[in-house]
Protein backbone atom coordinates (compact mmCIF):
# COMPACT_ATOMS: atom_id res chain seq x y z
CA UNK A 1 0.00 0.00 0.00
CA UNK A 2 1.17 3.69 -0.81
CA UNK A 3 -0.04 5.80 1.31
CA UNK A 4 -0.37 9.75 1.31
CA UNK A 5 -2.10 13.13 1.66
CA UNK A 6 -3.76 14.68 -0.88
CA UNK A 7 -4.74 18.39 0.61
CA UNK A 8 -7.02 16.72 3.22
CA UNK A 9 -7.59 13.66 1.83
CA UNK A 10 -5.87 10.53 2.78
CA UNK A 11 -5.14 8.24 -0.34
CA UNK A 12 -4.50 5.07 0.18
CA UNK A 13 -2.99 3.50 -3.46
CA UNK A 14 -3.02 -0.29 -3.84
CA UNK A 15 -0.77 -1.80 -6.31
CA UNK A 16 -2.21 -5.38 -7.85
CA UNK A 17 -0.88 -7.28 -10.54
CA UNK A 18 -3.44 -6.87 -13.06
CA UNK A 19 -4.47 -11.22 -14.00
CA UNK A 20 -3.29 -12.94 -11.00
CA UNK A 21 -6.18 -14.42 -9.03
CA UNK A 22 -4.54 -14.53 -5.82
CA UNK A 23 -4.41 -10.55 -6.07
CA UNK A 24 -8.05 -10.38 -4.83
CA UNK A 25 -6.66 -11.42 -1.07
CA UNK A 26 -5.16 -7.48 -1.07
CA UNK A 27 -7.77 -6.22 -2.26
CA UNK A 28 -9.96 -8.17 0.35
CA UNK A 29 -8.01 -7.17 3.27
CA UNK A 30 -7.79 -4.07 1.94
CA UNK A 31 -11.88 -3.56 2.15
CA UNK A 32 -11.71 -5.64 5.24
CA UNK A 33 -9.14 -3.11 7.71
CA UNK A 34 -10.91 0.30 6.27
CA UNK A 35 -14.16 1.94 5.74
CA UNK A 36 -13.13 4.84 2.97
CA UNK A 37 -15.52 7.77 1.46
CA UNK A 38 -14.82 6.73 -2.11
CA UNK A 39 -13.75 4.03 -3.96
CA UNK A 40 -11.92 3.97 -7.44
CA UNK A 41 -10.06 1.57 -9.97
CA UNK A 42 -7.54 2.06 -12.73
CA UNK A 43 -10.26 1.65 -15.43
CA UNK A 44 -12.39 3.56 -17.61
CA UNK A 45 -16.08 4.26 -16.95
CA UNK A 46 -17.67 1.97 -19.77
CA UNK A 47 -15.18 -0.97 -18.80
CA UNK A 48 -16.09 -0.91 -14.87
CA UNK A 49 -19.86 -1.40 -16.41
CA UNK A 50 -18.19 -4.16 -18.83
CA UNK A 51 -16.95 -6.10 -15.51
CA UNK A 52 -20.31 -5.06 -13.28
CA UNK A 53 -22.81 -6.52 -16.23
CA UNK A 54 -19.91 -9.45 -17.61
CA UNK A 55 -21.78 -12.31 -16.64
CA UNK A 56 -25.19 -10.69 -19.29
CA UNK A 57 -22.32 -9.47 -22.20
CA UNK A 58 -20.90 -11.79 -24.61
CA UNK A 59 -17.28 -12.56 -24.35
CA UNK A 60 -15.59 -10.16 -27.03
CA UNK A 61 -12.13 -9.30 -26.03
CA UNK A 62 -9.73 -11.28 -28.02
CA UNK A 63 -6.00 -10.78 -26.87
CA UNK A 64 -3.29 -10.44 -28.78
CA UNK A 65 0.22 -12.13 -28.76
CA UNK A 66 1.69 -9.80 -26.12
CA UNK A 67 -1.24 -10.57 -23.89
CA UNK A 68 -0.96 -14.19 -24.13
CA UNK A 69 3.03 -14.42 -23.45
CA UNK A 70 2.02 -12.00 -20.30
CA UNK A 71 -0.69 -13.84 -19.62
CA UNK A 72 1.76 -17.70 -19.68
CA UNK A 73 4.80 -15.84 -17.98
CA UNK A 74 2.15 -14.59 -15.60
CA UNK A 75 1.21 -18.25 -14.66
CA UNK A 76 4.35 -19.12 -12.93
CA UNK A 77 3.11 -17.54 -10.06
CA UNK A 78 -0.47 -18.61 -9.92
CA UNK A 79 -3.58 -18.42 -12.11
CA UNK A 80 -4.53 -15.60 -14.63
CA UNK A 81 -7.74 -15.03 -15.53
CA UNK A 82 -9.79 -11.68 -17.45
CA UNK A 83 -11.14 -9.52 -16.57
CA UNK A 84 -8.93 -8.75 -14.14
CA UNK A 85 -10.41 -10.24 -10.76
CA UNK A 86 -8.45 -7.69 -8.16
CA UNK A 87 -10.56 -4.79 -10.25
CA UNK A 88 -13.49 -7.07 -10.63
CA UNK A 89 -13.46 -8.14 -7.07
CA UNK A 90 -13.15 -4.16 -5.86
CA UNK A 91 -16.36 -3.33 -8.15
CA UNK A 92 -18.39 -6.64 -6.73
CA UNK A 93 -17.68 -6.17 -3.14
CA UNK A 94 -18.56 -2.26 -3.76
CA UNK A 95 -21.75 -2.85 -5.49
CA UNK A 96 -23.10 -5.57 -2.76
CA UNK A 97 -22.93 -2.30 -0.34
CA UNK A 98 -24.12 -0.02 -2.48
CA UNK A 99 -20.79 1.86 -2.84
CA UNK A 100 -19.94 3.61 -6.06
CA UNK A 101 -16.19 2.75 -7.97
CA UNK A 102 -14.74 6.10 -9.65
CA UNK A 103 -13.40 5.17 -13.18
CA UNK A 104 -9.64 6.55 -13.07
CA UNK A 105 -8.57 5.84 -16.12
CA UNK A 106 -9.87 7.29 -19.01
CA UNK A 107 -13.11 6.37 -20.70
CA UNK A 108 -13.11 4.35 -24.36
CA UNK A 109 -13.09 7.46 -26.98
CA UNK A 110 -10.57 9.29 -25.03
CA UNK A 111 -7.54 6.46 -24.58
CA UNK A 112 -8.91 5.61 -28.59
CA UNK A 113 -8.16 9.22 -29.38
CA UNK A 114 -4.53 8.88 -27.41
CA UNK A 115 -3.27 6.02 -28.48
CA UNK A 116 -3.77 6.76 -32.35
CA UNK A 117 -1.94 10.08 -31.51
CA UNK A 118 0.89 8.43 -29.62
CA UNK A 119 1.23 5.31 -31.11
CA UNK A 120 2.38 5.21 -34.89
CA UNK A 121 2.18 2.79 -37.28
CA UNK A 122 5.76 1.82 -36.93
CA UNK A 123 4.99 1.16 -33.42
CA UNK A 124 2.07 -0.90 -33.96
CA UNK A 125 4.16 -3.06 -36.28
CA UNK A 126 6.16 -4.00 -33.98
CA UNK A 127 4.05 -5.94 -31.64
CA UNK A 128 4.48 -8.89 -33.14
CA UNK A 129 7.78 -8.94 -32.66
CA UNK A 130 7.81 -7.36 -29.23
CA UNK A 131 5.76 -10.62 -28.30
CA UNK A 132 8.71 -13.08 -29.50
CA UNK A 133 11.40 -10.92 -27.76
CA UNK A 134 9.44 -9.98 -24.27
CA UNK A 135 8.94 -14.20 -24.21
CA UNK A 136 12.63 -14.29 -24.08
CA UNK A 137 13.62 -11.01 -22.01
CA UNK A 138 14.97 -11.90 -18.72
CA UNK A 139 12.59 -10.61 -15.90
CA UNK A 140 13.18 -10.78 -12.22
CA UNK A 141 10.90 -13.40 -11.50
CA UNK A 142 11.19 -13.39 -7.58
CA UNK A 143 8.08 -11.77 -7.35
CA UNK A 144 4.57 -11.03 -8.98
CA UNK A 145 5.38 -7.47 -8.65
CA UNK A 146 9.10 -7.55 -9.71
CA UNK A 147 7.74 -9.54 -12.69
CA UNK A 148 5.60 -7.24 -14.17
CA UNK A 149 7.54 -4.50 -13.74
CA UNK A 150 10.40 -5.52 -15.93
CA UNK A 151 7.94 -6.64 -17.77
CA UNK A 152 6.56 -3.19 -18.51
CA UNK A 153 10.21 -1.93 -18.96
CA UNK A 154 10.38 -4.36 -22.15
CA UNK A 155 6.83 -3.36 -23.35
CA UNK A 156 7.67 0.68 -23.19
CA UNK A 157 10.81 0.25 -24.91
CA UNK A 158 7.85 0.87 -27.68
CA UNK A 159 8.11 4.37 -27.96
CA UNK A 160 4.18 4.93 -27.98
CA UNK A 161 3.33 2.55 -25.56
CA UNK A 162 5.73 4.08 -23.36
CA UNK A 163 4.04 7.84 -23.91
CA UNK A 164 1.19 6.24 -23.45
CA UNK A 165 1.84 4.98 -19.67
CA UNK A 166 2.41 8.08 -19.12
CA UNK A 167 -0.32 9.73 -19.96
CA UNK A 168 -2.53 7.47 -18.46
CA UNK A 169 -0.72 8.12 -14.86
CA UNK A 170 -1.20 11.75 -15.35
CA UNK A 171 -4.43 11.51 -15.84
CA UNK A 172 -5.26 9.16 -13.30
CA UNK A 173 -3.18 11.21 -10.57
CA UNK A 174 -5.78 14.16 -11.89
CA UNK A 175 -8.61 12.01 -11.07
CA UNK A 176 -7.65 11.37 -8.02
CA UNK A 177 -6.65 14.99 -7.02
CA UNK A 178 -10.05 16.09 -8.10
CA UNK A 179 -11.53 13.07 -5.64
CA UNK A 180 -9.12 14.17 -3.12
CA UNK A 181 -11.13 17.56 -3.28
CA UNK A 182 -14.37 16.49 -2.10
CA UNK A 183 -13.75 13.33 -0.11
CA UNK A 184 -11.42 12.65 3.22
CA UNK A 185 -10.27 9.72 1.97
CA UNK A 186 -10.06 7.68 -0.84
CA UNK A 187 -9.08 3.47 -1.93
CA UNK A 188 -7.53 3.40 -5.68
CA UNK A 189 -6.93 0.25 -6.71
CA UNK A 190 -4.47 0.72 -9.84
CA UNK A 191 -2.01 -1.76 -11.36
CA UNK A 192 1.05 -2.23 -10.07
CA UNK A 193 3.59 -1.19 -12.97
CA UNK A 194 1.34 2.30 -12.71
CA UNK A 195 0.88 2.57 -9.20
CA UNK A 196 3.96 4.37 -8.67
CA UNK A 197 3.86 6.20 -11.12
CA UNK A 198 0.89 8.10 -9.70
CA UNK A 199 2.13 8.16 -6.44
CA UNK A 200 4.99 10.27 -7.70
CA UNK A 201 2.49 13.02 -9.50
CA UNK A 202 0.23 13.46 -6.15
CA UNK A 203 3.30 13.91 -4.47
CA UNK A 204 4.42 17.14 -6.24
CA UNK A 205 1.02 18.69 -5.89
CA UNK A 206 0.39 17.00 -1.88
């Protein structure tokens, strides 16, 4: 857990490694040690209604090579399943008490718009072959969490998708500052290989 101040809001930031099952235990205890004002996830506002109404929507998502080597690297340390279940799990347990999940991220038309600005076609090219090299690239595998972020080191080496990352912490550390103006404190639940990220934002406005 990261923990700061935001003005007079106390932010609590838990990383989870976005496919590992086992990830809903933090997210559990999390819920379990402290009653918050608001609640929010690293996703956009149409997919948190994707996960809340999942089991009535036909499975669409089809993912592509990077996903699956994440997805079997992933494995070593457990099972992996979509949507993610730490996100799913936050959005489940909030709806049974009538609590309301914030979307951080950015909803479907924005990131759209973003990633055909930052990503070029060279970039998207490259995928394919960013899938055969990042099943090869040597990751510290001691941990979940020290797995996916070398993991996310080989994936940004992509110019866009790096710029990308970016942008999406900055506008999730936004979200959250505007949150932080209204509520005394706040639960984000954001991926791990983003989580600092964000941290490090709020803490040159906190």
């Amino acid at each position: 857990m990261i923990s700061l101040t935001v003005g007079r809001c106390s932010v609590d930031i838990l990383p989870v490694v976005k496919g590992l099952i086992s990830e809903t235990d933090k997210v559990r205890s999390a819920l379990a040690a402290k009653e918050y004002e608001a609640y929010a996830v690293a996703l956009g506002v149409e997919e948190i209604e994707a996960v809340r109404m999942r089991a009535e929507l036909p499975e669409e998502y089809e993912p592509v090579d990077l996903d699956l080597v994440y997805s079997h690297r992933l494995s070593t340390f457990g099972k992996v399943t979509l949507p993610d279940p730490s996100f799913a799990y936050l959005i489940d347990e909030c709806g049974k008490r009538g609590l309301h999940v914030l979307p951080l991220d950015m909803n479907d038309q924005r990131f759209t718009d973003l990633y055909c600005e930052r990503v070029k076609t060279s970039d998207f090219l490259r995928e394919r072959g960013l899938a055969k090299r990042a099943f090869k690239a040597r990751c510290d595998m001691s941990t979940p969490e020290s797995f996916v972020i070398d993991w996310d080191r080989v994936v940004n080496r992509v110019k866009g998708y790096a710029l990308v990352s970016r942008e999406r912490e900055r506008y999730m550390s936004d979200q959250i500052k505007q949150t932080a103006g209204y509520r005394n404190s706040l639960l984000a639940v954001i991926e791990a290989e983003r989580a600092q990220g964000v941290a490090d934002l709020l803490r040159e406005v906190s």
